[in-house]
Protein backbone atom coordinates (compact mmCIF):
# COMPACT_ATOMS: atom_id res chain seq x y z
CA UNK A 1 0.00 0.00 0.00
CA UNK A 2 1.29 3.64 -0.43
CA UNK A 3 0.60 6.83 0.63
CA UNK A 4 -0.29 10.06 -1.46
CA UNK A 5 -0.28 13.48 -0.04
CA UNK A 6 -2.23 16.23 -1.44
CA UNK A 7 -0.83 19.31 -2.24
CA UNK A 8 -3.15 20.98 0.79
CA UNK A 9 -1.87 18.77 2.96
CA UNK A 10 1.89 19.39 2.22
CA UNK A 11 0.80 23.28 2.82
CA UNK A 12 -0.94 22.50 6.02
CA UNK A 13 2.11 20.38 6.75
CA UNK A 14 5.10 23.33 6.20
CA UNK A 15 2.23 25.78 8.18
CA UNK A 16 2.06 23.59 11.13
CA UNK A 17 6.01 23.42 10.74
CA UNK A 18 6.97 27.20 10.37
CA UNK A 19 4.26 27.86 13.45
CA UNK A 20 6.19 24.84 15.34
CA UNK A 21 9.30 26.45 13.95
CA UNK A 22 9.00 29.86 15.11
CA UNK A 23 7.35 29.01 18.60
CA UNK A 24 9.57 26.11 19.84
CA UNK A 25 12.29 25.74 17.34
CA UNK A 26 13.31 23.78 14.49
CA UNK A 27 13.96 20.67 16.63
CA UNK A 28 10.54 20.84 18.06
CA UNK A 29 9.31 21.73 14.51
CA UNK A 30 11.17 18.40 12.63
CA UNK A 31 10.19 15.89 15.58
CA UNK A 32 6.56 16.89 14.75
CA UNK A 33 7.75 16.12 11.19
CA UNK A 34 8.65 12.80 12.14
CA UNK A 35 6.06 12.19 14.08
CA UNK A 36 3.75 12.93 11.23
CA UNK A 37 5.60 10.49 8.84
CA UNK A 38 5.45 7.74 10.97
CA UNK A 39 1.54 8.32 11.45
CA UNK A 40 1.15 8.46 7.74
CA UNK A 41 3.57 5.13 7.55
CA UNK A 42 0.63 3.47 9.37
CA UNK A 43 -2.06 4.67 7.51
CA UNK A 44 -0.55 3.43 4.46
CA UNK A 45 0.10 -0.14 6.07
CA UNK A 46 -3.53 0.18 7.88
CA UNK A 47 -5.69 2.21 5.85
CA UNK A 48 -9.04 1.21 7.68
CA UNK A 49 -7.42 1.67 11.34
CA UNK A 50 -8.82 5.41 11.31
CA UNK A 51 -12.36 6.30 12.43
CA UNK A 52 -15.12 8.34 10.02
CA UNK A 53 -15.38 12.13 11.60
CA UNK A 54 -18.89 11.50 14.40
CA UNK A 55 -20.20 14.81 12.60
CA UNK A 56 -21.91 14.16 9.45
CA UNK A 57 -19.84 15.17 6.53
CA UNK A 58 -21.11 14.92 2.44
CA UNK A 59 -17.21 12.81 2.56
CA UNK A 60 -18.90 9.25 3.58
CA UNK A 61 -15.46 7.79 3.12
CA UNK A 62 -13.30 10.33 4.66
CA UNK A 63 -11.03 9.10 8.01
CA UNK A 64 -9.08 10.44 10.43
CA UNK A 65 -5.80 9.90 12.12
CA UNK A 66 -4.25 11.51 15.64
CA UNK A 67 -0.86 12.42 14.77
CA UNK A 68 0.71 10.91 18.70
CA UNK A 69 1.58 13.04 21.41
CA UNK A 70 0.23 16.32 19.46
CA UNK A 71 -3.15 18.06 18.86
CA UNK A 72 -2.59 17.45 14.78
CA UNK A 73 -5.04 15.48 13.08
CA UNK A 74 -4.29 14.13 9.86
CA UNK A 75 -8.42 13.52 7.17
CA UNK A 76 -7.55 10.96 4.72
CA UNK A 77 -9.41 8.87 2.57
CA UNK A 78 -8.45 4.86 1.94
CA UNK A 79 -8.67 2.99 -1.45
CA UNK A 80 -7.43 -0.32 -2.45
CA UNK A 81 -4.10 0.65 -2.76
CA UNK A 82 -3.32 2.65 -0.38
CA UNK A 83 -4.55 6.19 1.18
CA UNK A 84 -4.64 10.09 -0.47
CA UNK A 85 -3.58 12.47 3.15
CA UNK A 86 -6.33 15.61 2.31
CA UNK A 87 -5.52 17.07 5.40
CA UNK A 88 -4.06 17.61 8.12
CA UNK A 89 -5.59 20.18 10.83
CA UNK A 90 -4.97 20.94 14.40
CA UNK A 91 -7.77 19.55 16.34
CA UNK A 92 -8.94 21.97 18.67
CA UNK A 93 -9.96 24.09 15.31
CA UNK A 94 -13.23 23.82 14.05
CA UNK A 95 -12.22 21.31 11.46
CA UNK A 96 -15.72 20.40 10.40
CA UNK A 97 -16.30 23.80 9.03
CA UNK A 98 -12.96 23.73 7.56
CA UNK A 99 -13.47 20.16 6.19
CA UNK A 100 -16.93 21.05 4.54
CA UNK A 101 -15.63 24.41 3.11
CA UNK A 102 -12.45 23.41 1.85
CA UNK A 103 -12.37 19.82 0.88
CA UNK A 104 -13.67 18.72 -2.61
CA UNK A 105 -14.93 15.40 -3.36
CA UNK A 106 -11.86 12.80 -4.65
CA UNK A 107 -11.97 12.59 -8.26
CA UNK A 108 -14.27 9.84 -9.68
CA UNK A 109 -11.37 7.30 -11.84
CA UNK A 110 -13.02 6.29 -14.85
């Protein structure tokens, strides 16, 4: 199975870095980094392992991860060969409003 990152979640990625960065320094900044990889590492191995959102969302398939020992939560979706990383959002946000408003449905593969 393999991962795929969108290109929203590589910006919310370098944001949640650069904030990281600038508030705790770089070390605190790439252990989050690392800590994100190896979450994603699982998600690729175990794509069902994350729950659906409890809210309702028009994303019936979408998932999400907790990104250990921080507040970061990464919204994927799974497929049969592996999971697409939409997302990835600090939890205490409102991340169903961000979700809904900024999250488009996956492309449908012909």
């Amino acid at each position: 199975m393999n991962a795929r990152v969108s290109a929203r979640a590589r910006d919310d990625l370098a944001c949640i870095f650069a904030y990281i960065s600038s508030r705790h320094g770089e070390e605190a900044a790439d252990r989050f980094l690392a800590l994100a990889e190896q979450a994603v590492s699982f998600l690729a191995k175990n794509p069902a392992a994350g729950p659906h959102p409890r809210w309702r969302s028009r994303h019936k398939a979408l998932r999400f991860w907790v990104i250990s020992k921080t507040n970061y939560l990464i919204y994927y979706f799974a497929d049969e060969s592996g999971v697409s990383i939409e997302r990835v959002l600090d939890g205490r946000r409102d991340v169903k409003r961000i979700i809904e408003r900024g999250l488009e449905e996956p492309q449908e593969e012909n």
